[in-house]
PDB file of N, CA and C in Angstrom:
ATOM      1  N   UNK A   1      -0.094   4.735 -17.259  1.00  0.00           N
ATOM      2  CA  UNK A   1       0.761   5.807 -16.782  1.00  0.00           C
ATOM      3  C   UNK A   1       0.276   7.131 -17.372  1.00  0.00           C
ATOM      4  N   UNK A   2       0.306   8.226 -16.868  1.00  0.00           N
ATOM      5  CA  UNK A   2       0.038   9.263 -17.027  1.00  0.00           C
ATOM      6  C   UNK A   2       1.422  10.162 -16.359  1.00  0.00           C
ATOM      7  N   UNK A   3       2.077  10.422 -17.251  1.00  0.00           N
ATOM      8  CA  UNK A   3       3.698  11.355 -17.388  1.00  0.00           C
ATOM      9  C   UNK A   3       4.270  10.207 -15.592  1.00  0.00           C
ATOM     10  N   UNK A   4       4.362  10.526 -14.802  1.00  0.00           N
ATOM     11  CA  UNK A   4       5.050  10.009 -13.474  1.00  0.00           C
ATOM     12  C   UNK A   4       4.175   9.010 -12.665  1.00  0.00           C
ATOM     13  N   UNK A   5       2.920   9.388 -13.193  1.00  0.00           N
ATOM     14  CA  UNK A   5       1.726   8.527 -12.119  1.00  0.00           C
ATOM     15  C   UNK A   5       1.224   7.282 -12.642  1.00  0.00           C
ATOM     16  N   UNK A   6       1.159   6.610 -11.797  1.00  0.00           N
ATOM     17  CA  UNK A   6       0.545   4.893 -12.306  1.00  0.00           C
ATOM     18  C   UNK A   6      -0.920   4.500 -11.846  1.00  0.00           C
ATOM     19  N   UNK A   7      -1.393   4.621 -12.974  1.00  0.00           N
ATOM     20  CA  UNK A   7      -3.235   4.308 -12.125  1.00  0.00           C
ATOM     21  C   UNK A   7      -3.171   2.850 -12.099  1.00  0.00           C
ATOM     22  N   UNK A   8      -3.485   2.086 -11.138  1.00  0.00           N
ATOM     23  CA  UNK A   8      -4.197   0.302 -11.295  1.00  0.00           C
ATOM     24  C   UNK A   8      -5.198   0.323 -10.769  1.00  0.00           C
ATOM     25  N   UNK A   9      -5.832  -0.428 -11.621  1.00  0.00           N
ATOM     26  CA  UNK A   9      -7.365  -0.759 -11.610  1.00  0.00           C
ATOM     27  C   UNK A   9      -7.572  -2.432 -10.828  1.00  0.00           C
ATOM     28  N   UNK A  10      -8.218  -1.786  -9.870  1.00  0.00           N
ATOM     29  CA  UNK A  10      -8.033  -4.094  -9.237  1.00  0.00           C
ATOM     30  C   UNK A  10      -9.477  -4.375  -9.390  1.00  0.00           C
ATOM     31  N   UNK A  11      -9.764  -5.171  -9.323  1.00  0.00           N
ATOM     32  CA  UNK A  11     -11.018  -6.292  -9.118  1.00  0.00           C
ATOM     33  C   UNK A  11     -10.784  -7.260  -8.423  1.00  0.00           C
ATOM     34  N   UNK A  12     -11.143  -7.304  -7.121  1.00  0.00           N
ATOM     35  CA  UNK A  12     -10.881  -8.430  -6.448  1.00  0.00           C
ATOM     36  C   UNK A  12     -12.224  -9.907  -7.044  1.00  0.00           C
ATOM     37  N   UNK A  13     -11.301 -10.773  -7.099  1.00  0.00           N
ATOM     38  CA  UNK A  13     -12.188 -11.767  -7.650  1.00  0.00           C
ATOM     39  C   UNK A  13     -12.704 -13.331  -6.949  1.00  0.00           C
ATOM     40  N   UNK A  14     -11.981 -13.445  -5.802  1.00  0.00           N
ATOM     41  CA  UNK A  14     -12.248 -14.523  -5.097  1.00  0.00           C
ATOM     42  C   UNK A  14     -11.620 -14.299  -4.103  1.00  0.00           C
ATOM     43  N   UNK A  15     -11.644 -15.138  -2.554  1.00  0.00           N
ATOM     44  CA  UNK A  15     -10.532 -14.965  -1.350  1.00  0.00           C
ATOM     45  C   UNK A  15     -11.075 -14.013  -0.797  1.00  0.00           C
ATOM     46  N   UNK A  16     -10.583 -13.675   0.524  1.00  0.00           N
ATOM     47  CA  UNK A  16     -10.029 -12.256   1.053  1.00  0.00           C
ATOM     48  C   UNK A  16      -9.030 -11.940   0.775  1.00  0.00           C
ATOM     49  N   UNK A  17      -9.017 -10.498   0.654  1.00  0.00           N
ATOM     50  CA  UNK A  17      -8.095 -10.173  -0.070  1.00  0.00           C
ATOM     51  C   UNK A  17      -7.887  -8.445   0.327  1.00  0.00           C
ATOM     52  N   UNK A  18      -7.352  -7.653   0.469  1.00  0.00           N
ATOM     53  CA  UNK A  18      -7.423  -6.155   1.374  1.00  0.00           C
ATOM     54  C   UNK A  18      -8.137  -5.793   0.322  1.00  0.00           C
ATOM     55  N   UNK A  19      -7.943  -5.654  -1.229  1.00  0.00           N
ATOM     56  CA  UNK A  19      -8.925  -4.969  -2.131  1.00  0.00           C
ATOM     57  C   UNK A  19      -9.771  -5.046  -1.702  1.00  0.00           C
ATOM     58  N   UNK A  20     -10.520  -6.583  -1.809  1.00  0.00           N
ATOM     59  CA  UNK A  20     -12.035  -6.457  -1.335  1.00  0.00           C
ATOM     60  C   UNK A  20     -12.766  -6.070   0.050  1.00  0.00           C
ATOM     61  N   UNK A  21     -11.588  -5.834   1.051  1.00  0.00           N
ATOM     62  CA  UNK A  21     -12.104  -5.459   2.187  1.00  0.00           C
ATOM     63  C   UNK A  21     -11.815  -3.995   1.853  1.00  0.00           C
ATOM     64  N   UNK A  22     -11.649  -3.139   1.225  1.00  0.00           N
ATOM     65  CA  UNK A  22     -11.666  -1.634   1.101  1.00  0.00           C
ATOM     66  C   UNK A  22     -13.011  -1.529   0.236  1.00  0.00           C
ATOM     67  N   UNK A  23     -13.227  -2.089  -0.780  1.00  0.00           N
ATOM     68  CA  UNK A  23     -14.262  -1.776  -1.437  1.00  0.00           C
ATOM     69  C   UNK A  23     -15.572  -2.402  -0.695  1.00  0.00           C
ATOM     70  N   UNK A  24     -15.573  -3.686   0.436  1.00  0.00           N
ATOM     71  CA  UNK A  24     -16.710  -3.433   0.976  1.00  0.00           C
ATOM     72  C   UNK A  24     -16.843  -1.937   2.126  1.00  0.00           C
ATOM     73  N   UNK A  25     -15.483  -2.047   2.714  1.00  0.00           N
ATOM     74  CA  UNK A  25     -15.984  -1.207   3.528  1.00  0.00           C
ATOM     75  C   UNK A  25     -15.939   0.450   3.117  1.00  0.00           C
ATOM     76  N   UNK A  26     -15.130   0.838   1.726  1.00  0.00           N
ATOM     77  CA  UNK A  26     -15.546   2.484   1.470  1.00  0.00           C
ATOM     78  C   UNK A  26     -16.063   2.298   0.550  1.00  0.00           C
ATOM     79  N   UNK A  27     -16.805   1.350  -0.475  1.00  0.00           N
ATOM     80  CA  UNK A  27     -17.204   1.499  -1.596  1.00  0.00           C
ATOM     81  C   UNK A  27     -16.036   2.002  -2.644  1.00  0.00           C
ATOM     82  N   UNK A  28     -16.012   1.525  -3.943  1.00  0.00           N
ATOM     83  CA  UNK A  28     -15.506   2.167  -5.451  1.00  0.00           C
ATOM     84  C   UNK A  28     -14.694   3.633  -4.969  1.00  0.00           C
ATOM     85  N   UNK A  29     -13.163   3.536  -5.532  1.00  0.00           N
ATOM     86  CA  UNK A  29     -12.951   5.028  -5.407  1.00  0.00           C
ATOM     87  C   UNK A  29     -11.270   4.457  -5.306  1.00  0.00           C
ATOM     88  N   UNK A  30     -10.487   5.435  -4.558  1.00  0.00           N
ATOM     89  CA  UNK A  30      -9.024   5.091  -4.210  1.00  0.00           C
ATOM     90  C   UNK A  30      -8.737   4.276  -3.397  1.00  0.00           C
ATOM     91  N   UNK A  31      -7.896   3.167  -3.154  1.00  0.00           N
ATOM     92  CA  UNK A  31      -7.736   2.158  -2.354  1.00  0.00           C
ATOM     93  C   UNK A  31      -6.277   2.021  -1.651  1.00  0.00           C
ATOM     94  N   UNK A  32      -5.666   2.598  -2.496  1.00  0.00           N
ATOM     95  CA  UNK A  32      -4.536   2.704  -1.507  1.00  0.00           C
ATOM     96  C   UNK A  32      -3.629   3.825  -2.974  1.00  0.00           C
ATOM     97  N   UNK A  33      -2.393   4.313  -1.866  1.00  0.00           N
ATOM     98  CA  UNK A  33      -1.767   5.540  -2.792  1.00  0.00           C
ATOM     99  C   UNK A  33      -0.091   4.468  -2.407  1.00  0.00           C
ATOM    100  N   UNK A  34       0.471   4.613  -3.538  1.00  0.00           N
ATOM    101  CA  UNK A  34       2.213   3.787  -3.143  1.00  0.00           C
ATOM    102  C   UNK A  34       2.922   4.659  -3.393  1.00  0.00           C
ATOM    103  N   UNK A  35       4.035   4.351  -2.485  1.00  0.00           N
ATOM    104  CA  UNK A  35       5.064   5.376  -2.917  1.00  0.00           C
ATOM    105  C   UNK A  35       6.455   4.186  -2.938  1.00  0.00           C
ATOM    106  N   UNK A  36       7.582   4.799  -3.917  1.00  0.00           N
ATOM    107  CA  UNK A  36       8.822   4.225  -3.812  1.00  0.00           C
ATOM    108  C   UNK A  36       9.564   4.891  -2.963  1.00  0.00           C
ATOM    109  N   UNK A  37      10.456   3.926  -1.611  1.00  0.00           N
ATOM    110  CA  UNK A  37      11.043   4.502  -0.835  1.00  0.00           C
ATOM    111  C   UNK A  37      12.889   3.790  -0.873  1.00  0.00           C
ATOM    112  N   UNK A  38      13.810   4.668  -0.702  1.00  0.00           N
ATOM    113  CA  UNK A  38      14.825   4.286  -0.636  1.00  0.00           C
ATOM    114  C   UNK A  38      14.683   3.167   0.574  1.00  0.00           C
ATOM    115  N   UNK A  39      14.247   3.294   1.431  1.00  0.00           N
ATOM    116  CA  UNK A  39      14.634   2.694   2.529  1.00  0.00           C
ATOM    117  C   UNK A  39      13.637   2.195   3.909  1.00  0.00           C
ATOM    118  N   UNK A  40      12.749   1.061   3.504  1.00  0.00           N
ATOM    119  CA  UNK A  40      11.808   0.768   3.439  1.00  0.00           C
ATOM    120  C   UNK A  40      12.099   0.407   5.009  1.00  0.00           C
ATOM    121  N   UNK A  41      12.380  -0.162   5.367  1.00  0.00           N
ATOM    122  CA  UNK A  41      12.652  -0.566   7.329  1.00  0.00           C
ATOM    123  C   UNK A  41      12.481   0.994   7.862  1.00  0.00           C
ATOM    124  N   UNK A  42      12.992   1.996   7.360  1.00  0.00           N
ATOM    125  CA  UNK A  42      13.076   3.227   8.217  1.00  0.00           C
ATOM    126  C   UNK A  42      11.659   3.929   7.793  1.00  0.00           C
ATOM    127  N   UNK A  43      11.200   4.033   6.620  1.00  0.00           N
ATOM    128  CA  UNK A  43       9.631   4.372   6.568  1.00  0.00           C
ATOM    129  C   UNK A  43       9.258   4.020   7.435  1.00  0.00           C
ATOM    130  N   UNK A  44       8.927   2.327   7.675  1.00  0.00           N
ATOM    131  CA  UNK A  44       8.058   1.980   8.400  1.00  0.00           C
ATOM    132  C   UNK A  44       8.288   1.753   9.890  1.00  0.00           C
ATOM    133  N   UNK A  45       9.345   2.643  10.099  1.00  0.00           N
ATOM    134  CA  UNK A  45       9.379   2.736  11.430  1.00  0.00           C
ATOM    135  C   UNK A  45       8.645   4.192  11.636  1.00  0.00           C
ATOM    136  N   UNK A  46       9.105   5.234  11.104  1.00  0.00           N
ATOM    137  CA  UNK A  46       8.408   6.870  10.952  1.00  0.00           C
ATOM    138  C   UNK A  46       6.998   6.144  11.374  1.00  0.00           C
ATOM    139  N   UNK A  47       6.432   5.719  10.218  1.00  0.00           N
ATOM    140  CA  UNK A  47       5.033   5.188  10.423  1.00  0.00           C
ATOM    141  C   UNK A  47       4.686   5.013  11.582  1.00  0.00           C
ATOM    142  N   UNK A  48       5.029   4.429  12.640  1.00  0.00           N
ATOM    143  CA  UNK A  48       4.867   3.079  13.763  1.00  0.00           C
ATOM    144  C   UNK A  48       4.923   4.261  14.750  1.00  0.00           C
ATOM    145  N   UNK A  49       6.152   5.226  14.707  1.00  0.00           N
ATOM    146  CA  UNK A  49       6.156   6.286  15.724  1.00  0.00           C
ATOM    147  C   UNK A  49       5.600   7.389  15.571  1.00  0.00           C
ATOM    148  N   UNK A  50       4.786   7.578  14.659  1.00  0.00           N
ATOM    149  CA  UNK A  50       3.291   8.030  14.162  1.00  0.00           C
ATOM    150  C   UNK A  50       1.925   7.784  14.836  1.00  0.00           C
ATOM    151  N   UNK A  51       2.040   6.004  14.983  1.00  0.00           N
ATOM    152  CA  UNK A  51       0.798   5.232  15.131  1.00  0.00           C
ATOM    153  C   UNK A  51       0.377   4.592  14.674  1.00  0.00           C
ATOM    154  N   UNK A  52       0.934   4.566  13.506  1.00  0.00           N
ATOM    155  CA  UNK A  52       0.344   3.875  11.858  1.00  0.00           C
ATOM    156  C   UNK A  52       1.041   2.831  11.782  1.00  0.00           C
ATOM    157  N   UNK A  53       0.290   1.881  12.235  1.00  0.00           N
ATOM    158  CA  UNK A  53       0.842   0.208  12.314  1.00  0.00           C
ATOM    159  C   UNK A  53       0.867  -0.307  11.146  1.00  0.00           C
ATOM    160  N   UNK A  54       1.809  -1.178  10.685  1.00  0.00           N
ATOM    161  CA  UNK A  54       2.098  -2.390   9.103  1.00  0.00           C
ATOM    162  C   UNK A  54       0.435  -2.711   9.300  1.00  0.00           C
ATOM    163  N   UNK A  55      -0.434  -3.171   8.214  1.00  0.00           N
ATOM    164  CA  UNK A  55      -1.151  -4.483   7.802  1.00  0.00           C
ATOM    165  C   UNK A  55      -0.717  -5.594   7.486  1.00  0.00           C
ATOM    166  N   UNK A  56       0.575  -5.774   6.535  1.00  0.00           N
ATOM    167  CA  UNK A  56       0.917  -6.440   6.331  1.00  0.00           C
ATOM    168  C   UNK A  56       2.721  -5.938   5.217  1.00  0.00           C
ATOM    169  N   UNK A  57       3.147  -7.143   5.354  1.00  0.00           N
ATOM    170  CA  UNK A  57       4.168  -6.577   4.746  1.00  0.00           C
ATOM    171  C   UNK A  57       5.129  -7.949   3.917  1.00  0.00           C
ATOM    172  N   UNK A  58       6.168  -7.757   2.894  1.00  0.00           N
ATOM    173  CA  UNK A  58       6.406  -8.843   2.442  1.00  0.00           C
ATOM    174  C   UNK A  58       7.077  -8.515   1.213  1.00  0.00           C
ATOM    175  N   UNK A  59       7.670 -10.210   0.247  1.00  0.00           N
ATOM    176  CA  UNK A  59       8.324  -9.319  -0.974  1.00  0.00           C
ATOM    177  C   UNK A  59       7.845 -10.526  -1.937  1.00  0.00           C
ATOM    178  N   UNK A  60       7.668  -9.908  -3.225  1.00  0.00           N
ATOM    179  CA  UNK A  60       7.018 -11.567  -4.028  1.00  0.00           C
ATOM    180  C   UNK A  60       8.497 -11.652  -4.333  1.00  0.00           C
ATOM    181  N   UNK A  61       8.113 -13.093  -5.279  1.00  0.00           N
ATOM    182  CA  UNK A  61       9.372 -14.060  -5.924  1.00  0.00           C
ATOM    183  C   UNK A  61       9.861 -12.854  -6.933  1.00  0.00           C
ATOM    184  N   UNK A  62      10.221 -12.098  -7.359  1.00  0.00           N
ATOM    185  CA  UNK A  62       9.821 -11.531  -8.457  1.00  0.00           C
ATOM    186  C   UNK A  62      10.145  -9.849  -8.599  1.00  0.00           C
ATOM    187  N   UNK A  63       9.605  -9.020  -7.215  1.00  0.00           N
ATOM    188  CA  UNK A  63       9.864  -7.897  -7.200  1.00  0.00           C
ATOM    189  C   UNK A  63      10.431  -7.418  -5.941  1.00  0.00           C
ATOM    190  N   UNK A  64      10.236  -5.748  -5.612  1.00  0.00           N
ATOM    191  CA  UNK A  64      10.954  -5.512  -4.251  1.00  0.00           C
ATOM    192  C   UNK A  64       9.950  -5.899  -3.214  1.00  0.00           C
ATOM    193  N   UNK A  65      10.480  -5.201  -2.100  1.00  0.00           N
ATOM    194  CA  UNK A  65       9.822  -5.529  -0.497  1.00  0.00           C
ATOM    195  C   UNK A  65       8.825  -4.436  -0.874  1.00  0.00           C
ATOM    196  N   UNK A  66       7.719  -4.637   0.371  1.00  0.00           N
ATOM    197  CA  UNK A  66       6.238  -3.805   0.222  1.00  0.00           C
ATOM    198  C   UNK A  66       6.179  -3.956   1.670  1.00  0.00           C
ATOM    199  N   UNK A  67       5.483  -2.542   1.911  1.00  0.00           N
ATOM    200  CA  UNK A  67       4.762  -2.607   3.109  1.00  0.00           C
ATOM    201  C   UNK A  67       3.081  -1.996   2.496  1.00  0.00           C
ATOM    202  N   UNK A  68       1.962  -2.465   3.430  1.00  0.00           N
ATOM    203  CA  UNK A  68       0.563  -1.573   3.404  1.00  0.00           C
ATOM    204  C   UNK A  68       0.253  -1.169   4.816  1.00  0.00           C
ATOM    205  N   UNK A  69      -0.203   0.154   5.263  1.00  0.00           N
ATOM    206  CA  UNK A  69      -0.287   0.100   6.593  1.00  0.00           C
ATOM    207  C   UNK A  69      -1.858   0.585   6.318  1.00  0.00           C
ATOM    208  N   UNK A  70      -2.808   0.699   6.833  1.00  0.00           N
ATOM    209  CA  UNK A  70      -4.081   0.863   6.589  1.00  0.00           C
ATOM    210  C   UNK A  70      -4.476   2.098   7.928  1.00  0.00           C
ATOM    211  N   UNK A  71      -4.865   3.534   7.319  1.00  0.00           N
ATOM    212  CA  UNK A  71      -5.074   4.573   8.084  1.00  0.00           C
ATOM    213  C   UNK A  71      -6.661   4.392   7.865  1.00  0.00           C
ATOM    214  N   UNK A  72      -7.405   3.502   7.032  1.00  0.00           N
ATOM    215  CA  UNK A  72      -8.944   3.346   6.869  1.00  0.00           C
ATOM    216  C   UNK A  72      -9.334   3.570   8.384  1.00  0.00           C
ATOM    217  N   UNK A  73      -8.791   2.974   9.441  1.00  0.00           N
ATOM    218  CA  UNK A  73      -9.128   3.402  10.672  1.00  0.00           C
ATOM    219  C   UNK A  73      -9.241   4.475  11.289  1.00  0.00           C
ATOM    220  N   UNK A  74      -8.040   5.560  11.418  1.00  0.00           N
ATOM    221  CA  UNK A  74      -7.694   6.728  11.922  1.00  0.00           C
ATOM    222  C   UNK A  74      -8.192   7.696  10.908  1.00  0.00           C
ATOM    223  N   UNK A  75      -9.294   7.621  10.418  1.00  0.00           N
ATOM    224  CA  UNK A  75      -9.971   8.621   8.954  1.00  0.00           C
ATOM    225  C   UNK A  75      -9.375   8.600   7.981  1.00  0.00           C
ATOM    226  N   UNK A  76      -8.034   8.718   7.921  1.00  0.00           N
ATOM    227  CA  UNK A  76      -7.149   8.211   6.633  1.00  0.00           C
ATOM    228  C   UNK A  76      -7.745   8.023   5.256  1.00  0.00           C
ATOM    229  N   UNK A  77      -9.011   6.980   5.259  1.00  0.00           N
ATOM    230  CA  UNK A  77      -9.694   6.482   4.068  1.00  0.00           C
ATOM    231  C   UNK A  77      -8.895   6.133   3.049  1.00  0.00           C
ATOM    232  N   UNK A  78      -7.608   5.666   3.499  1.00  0.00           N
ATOM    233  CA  UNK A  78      -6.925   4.886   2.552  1.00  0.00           C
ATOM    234  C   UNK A  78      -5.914   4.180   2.995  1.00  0.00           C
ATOM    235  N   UNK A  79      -4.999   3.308   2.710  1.00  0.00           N
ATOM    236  CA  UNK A  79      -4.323   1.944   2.884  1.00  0.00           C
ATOM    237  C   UNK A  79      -2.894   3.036   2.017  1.00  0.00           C
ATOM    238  N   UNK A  80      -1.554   3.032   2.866  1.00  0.00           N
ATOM    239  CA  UNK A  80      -0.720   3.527   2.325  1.00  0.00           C
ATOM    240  C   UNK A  80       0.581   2.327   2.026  1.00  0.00           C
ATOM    241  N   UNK A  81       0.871   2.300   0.922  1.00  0.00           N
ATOM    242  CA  UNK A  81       2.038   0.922  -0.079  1.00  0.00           C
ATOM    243  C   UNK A  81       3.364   1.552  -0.074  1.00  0.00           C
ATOM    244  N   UNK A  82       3.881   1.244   0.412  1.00  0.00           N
ATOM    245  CA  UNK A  82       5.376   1.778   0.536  1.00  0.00           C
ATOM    246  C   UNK A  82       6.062   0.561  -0.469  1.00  0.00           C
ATOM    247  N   UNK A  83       6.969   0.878  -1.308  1.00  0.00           N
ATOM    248  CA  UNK A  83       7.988   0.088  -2.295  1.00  0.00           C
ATOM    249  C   UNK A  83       9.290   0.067  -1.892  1.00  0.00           C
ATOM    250  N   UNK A  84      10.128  -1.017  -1.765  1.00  0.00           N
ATOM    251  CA  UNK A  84      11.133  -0.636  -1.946  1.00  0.00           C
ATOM    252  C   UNK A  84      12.076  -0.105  -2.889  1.00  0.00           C
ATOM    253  N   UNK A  85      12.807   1.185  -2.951  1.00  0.00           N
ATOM    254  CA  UNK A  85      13.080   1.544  -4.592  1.00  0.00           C
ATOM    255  C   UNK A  85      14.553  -0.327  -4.726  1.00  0.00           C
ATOM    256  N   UNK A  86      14.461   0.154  -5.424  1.00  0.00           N
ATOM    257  CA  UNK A  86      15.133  -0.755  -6.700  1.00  0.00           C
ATOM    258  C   UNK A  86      16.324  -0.102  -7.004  1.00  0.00           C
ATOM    259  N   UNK A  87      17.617  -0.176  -7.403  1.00  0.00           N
ATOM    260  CA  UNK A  87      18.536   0.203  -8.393  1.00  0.00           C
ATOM    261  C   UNK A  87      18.049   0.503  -9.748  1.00  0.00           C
ATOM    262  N   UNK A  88      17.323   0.113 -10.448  1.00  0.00           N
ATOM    263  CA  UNK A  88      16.370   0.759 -11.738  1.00  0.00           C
ATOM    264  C   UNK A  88      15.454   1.112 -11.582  1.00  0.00           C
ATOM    265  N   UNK A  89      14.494   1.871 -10.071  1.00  0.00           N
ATOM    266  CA  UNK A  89      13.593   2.603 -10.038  1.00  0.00           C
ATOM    267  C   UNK A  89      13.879   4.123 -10.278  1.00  0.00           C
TER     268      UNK A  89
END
């Protein structure tokens, strides 16, 4: 952490996996930017009536819901992570 911002560092290590399909296809650098959203169904609708289709979406055992929608296509050059906020985010 740096004061508000969270750097993660990935290494994709086996599988497919979206990491490793960003780093083959832009090389080393930013891979995706997240943001916490109150209200994660209505982001990703904004998104959709944008153009900017889900990649994938889902929630582990463990934490909130996630969306990634991947603008790597539309020049974008990056994969955008939507969070769901939390009551203690």
């Amino acid at each position: 952490m740096i004061g508000e911002v969270a750097f993660e560092f990935v290494q994709p290590l086996k599988g497919k996996v979206i990491y490793g399909e960003s780093l083959d296809k832009m090389g080393e650098g930013v891979c995706d930017m997240a943001f916490t959203v109150a209200n994660l169904e209505q982001e990703i609708k904004k998104l959709s009536q944008k153009g900017i289709e889900i990649a994938f979406a889902g929630k582990s055992k463990s934490g909130p819901a996630f969306a990634y929608s991947d603008t790597r296509e539309q020049n974008g050059n990056v994969m955008i992570r939507l969070i769901q906020r939390t009551l203690t985010n």
